[in-house]
PDB file of N, CA and C in Angstrom:
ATOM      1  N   UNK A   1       4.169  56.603 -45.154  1.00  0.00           N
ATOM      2  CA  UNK A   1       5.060  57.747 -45.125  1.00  0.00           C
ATOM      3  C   UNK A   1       5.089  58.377 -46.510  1.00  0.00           C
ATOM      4  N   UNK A   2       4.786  59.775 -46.602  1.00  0.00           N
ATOM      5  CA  UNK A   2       4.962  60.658 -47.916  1.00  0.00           C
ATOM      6  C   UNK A   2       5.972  61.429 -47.895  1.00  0.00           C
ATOM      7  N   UNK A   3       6.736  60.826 -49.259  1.00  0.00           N
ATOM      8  CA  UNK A   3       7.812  61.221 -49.844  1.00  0.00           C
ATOM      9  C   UNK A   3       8.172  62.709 -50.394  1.00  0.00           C
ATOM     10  N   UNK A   4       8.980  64.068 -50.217  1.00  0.00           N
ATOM     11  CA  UNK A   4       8.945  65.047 -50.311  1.00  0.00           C
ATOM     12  C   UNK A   4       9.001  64.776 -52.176  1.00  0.00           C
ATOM     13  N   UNK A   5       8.165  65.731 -53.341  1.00  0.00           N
ATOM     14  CA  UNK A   5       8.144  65.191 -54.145  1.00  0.00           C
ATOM     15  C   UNK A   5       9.934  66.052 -55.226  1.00  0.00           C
ATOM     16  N   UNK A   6      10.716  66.595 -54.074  1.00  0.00           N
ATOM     17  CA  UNK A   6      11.906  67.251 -54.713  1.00  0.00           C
ATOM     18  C   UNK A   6      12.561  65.760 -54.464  1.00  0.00           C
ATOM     19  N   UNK A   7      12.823  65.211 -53.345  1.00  0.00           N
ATOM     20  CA  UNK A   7      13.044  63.588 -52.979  1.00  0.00           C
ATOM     21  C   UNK A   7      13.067  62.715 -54.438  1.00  0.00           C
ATOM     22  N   UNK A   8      12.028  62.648 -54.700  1.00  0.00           N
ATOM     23  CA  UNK A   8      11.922  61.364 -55.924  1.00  0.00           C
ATOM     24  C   UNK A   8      12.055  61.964 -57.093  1.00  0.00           C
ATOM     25  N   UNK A   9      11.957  63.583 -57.320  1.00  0.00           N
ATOM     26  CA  UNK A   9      13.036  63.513 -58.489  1.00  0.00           C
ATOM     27  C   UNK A   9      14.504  64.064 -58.382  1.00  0.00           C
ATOM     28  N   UNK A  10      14.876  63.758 -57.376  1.00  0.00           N
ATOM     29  CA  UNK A  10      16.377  63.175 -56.779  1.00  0.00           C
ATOM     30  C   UNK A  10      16.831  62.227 -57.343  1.00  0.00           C
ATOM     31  N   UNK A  11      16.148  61.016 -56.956  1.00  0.00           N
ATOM     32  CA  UNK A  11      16.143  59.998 -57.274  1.00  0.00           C
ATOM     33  C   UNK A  11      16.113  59.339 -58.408  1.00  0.00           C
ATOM     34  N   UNK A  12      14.791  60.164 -59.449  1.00  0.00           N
ATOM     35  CA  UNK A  12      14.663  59.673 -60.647  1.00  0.00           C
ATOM     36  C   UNK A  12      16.111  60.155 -61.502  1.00  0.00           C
ATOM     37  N   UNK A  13      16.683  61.608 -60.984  1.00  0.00           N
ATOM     38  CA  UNK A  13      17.844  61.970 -61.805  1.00  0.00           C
ATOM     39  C   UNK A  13      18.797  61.319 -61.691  1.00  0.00           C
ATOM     40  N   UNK A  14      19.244  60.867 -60.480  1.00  0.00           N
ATOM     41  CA  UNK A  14      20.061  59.964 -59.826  1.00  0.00           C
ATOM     42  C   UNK A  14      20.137  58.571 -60.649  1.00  0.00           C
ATOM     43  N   UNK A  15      18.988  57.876 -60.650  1.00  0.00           N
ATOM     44  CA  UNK A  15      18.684  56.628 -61.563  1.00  0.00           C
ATOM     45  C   UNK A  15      19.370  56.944 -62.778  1.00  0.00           C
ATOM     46  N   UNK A  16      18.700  57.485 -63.662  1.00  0.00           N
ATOM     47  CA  UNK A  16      18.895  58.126 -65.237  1.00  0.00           C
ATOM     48  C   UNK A  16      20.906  58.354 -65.439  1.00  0.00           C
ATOM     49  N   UNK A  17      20.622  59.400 -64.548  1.00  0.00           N
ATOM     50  CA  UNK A  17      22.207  59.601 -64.585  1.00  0.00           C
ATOM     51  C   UNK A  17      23.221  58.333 -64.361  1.00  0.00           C
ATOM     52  N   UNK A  18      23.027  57.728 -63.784  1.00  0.00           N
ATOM     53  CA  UNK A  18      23.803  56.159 -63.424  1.00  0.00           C
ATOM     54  C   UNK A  18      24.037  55.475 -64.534  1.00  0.00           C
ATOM     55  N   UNK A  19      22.195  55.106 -65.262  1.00  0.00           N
ATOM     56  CA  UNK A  19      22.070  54.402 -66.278  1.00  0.00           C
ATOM     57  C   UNK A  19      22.837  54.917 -67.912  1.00  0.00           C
ATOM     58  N   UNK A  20      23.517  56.341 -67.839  1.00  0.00           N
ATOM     59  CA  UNK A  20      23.919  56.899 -68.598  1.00  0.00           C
ATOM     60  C   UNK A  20      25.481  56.965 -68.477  1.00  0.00           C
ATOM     61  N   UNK A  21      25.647  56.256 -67.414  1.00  0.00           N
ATOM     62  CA  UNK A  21      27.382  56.268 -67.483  1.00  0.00           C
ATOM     63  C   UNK A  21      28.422  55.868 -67.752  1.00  0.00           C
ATOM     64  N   UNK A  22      27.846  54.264 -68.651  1.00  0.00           N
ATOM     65  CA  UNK A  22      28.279  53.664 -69.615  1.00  0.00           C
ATOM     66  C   UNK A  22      28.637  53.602 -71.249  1.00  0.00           C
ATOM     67  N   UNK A  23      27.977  55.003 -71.711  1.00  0.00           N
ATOM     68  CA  UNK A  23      27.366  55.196 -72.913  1.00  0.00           C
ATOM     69  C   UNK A  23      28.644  56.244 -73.272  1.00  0.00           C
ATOM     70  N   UNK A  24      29.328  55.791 -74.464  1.00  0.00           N
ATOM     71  CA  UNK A  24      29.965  56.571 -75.453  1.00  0.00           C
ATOM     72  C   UNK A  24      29.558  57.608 -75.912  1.00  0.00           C
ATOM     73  N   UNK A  25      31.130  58.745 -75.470  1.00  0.00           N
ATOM     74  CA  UNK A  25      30.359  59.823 -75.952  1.00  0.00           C
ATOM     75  C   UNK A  25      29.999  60.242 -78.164  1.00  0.00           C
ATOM     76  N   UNK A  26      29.559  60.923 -78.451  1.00  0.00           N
ATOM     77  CA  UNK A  26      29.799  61.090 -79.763  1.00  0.00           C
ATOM     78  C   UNK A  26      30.960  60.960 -80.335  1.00  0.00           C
ATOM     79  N   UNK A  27      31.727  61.806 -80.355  1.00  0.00           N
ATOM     80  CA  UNK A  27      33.101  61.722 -80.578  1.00  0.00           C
ATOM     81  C   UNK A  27      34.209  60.055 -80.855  1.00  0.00           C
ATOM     82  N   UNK A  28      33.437  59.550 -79.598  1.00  0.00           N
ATOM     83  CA  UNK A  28      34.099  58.279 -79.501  1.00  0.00           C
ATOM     84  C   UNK A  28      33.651  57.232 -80.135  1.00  0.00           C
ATOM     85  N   UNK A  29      32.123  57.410 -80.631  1.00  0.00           N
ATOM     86  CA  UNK A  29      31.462  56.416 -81.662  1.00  0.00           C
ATOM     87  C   UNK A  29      31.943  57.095 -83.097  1.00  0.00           C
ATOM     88  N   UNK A  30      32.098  58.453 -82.988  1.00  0.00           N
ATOM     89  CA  UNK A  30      32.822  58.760 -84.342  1.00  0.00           C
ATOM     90  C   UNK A  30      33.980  58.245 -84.797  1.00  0.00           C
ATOM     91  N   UNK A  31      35.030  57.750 -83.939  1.00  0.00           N
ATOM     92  CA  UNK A  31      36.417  57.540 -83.963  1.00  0.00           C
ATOM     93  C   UNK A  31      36.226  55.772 -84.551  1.00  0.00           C
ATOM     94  N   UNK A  32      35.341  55.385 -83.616  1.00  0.00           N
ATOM     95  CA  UNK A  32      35.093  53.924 -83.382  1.00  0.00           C
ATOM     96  C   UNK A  32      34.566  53.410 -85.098  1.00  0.00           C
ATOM     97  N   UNK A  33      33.559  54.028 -85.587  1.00  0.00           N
ATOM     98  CA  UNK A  33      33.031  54.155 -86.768  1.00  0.00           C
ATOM     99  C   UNK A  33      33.748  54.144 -88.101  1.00  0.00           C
ATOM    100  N   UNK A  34      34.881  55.225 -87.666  1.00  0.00           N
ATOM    101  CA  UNK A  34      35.794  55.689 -88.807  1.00  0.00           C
ATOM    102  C   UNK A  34      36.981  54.535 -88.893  1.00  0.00           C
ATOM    103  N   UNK A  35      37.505  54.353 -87.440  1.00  0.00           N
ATOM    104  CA  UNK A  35      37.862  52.819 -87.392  1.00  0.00           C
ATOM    105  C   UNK A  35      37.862  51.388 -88.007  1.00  0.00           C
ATOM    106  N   UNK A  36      36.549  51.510 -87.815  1.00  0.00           N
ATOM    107  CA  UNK A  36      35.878  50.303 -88.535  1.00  0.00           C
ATOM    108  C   UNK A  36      35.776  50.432 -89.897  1.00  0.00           C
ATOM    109  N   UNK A  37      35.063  51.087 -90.609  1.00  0.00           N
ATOM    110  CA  UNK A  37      35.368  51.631 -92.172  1.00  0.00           C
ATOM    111  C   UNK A  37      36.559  51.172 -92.371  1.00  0.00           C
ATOM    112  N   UNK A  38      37.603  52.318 -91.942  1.00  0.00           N
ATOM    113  CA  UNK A  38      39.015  51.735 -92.381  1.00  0.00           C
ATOM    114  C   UNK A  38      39.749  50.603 -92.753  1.00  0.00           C
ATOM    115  N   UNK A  39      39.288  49.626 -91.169  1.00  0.00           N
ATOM    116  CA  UNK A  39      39.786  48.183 -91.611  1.00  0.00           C
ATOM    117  C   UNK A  39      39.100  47.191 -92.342  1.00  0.00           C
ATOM    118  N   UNK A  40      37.982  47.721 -92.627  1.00  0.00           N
ATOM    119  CA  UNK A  40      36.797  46.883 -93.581  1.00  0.00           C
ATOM    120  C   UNK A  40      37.413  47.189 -95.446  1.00  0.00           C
ATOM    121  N   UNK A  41      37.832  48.373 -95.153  1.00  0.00           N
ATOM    122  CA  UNK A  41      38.462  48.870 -96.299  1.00  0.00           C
ATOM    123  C   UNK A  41      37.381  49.818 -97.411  1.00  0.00           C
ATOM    124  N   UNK A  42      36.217  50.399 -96.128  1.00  0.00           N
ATOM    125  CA  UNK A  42      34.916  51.130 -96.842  1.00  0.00           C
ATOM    126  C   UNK A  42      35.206  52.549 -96.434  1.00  0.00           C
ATOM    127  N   UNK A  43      36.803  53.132 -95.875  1.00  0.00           N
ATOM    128  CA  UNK A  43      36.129  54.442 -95.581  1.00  0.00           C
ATOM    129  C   UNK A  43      36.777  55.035 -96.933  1.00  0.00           C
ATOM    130  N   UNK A  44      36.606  54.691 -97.989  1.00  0.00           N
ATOM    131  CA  UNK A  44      36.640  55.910 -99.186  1.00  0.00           C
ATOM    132  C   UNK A  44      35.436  55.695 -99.660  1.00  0.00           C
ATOM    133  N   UNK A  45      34.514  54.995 -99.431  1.00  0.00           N
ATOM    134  CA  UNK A  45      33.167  55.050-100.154  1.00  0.00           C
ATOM    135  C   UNK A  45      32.623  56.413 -99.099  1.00  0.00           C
ATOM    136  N   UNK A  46      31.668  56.939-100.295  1.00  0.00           N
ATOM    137  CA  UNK A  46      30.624  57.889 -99.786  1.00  0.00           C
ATOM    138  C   UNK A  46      29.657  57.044 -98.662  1.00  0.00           C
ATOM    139  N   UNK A  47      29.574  58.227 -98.258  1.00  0.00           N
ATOM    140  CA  UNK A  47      28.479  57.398 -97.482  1.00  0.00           C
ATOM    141  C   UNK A  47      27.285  59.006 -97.258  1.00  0.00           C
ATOM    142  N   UNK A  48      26.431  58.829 -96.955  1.00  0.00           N
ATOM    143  CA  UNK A  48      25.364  59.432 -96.764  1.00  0.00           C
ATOM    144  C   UNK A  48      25.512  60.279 -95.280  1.00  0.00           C
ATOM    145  N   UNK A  49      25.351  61.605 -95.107  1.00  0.00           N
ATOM    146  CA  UNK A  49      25.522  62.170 -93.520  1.00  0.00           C
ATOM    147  C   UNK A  49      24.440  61.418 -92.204  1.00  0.00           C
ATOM    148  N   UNK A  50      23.182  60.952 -93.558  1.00  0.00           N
ATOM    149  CA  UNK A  50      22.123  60.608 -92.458  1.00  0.00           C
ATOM    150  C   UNK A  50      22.411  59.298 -92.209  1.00  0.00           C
ATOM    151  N   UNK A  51      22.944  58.241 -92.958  1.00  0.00           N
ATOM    152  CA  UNK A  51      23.331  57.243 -92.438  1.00  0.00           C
ATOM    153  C   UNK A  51      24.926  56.781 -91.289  1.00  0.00           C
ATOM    154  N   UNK A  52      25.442  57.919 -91.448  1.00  0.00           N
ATOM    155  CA  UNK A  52      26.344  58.041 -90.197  1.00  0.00           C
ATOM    156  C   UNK A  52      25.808  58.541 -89.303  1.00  0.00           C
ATOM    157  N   UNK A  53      25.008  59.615 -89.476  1.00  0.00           N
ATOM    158  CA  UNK A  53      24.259  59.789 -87.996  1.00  0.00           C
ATOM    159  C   UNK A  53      23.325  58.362 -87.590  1.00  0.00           C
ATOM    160  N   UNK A  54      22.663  58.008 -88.229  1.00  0.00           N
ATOM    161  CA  UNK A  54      22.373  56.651 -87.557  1.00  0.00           C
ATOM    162  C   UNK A  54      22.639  55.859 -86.779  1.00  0.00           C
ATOM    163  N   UNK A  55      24.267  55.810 -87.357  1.00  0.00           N
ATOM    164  CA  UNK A  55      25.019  54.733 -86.661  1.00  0.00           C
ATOM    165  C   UNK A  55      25.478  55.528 -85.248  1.00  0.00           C
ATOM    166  N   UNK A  56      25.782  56.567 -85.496  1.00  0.00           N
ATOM    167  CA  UNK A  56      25.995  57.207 -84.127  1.00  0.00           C
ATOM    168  C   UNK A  56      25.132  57.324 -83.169  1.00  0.00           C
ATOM    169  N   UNK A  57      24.067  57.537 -83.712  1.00  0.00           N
ATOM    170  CA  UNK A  57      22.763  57.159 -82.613  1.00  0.00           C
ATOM    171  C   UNK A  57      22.451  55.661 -81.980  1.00  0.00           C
ATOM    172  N   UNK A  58      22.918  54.943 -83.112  1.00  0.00           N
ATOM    173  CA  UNK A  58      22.923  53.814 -82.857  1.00  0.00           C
ATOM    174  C   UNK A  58      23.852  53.254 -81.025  1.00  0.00           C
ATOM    175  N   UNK A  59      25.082  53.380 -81.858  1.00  0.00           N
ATOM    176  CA  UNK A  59      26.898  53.269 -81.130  1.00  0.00           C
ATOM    177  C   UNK A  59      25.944  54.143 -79.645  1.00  0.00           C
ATOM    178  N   UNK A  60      25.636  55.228 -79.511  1.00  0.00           N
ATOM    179  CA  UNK A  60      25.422  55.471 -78.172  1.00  0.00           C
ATOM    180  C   UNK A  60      24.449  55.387 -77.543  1.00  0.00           C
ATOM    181  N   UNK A  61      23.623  54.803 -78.406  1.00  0.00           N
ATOM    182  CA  UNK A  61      21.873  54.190 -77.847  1.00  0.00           C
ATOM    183  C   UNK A  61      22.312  52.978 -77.080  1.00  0.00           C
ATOM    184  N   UNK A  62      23.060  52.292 -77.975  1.00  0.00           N
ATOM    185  CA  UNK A  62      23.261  50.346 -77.289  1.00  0.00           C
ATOM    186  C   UNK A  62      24.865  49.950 -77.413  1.00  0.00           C
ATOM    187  N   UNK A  63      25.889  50.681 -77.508  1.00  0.00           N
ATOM    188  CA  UNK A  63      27.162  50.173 -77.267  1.00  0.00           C
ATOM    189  C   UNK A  63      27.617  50.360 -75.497  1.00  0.00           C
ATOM    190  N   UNK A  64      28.438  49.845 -75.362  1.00  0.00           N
ATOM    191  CA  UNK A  64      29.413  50.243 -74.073  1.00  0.00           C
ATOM    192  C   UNK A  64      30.283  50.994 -74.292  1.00  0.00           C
ATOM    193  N   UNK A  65      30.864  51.710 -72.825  1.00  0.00           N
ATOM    194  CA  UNK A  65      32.068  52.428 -73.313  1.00  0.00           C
ATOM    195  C   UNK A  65      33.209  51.525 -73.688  1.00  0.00           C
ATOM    196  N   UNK A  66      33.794  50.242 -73.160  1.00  0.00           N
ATOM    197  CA  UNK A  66      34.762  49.404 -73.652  1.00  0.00           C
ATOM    198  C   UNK A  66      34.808  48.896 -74.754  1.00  0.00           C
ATOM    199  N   UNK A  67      33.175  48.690 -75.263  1.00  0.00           N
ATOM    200  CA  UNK A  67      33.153  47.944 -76.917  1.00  0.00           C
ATOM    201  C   UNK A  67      33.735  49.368 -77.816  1.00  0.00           C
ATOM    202  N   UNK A  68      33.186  50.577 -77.769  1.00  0.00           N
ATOM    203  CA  UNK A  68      33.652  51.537 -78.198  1.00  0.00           C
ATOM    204  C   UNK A  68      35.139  51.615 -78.537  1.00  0.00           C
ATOM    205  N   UNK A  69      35.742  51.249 -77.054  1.00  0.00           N
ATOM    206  CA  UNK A  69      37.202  51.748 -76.924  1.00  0.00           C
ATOM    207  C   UNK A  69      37.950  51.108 -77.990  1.00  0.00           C
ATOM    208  N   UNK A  70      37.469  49.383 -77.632  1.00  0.00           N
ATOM    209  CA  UNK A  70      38.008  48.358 -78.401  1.00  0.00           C
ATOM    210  C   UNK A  70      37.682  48.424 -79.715  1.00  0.00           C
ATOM    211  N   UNK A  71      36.649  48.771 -80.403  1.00  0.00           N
ATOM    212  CA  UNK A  71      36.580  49.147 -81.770  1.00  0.00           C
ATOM    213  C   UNK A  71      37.421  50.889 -81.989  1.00  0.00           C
ATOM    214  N   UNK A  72      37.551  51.149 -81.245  1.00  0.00           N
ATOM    215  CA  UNK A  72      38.975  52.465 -81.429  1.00  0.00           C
ATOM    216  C   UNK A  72      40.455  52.508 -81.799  1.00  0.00           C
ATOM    217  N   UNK A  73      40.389  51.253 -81.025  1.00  0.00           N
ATOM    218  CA  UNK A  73      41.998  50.890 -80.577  1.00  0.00           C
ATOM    219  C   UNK A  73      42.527  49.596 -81.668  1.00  0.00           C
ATOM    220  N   UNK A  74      41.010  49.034 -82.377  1.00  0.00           N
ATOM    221  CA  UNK A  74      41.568  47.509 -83.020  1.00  0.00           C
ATOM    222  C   UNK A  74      42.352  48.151 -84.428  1.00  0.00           C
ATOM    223  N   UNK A  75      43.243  47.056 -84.413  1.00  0.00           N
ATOM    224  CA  UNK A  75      44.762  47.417 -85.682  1.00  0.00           C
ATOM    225  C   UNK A  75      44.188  46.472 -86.894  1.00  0.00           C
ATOM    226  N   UNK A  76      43.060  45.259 -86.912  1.00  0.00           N
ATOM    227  CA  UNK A  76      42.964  44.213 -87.542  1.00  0.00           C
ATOM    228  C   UNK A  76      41.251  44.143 -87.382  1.00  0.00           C
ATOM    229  N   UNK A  77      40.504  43.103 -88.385  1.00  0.00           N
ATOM    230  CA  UNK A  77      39.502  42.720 -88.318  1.00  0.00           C
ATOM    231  C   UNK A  77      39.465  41.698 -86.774  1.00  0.00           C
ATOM    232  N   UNK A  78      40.343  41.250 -86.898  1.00  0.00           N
ATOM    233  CA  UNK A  78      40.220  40.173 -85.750  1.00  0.00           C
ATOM    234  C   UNK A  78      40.332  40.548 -84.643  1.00  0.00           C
ATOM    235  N   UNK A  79      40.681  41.610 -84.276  1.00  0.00           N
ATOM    236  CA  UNK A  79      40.598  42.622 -83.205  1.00  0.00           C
ATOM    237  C   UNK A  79      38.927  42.981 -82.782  1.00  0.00           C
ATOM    238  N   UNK A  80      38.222  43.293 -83.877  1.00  0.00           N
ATOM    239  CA  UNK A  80      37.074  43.589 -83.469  1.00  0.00           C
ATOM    240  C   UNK A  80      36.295  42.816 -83.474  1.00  0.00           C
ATOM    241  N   UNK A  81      36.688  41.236 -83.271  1.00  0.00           N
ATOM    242  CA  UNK A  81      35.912  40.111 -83.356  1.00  0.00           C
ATOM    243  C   UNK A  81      35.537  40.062 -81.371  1.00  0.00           C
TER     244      UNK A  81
END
């Protein structure tokens, strides 16, 4: 049986889109980021624009949306343990 080829890229968008619905948006790896700095006690150091974009590429290449949240929301280092 041959598959209509609008069919399988239905499907392929369908896939993709799914696999993308876990993923933090920018904003929220920004928050998450600035977060973290803070309680590390590094966000008055400079930092470089291209090495925050990194990390943001990073945060929404391979984080979750909950690890995100939870590095948003933590008050303490031990929070983000």
């Amino acid at each position: 049986m041959k598959l209509p080829v609008s069919w399988c890229l239905s499907l392929v968008l369908g896939v993709s889109m799914v696999a993308g619905c876990d993923k933090p948006s920018e904003s929220d790896c920004k928050q998450a980021i600035t977060n973290i700095r803070t309680l590390m006690g590094t966000s008055k150091m400079s930092v470089e624009s291209a090495t925050d974009a990194a990390w943001i590429r990073s945060c929404r290449g391979a984080a979750k949306k909950a690890s995100v949240k939870c590095a948003m929301e933590a008050r303490s280092l031990d929070q983000l343990k």
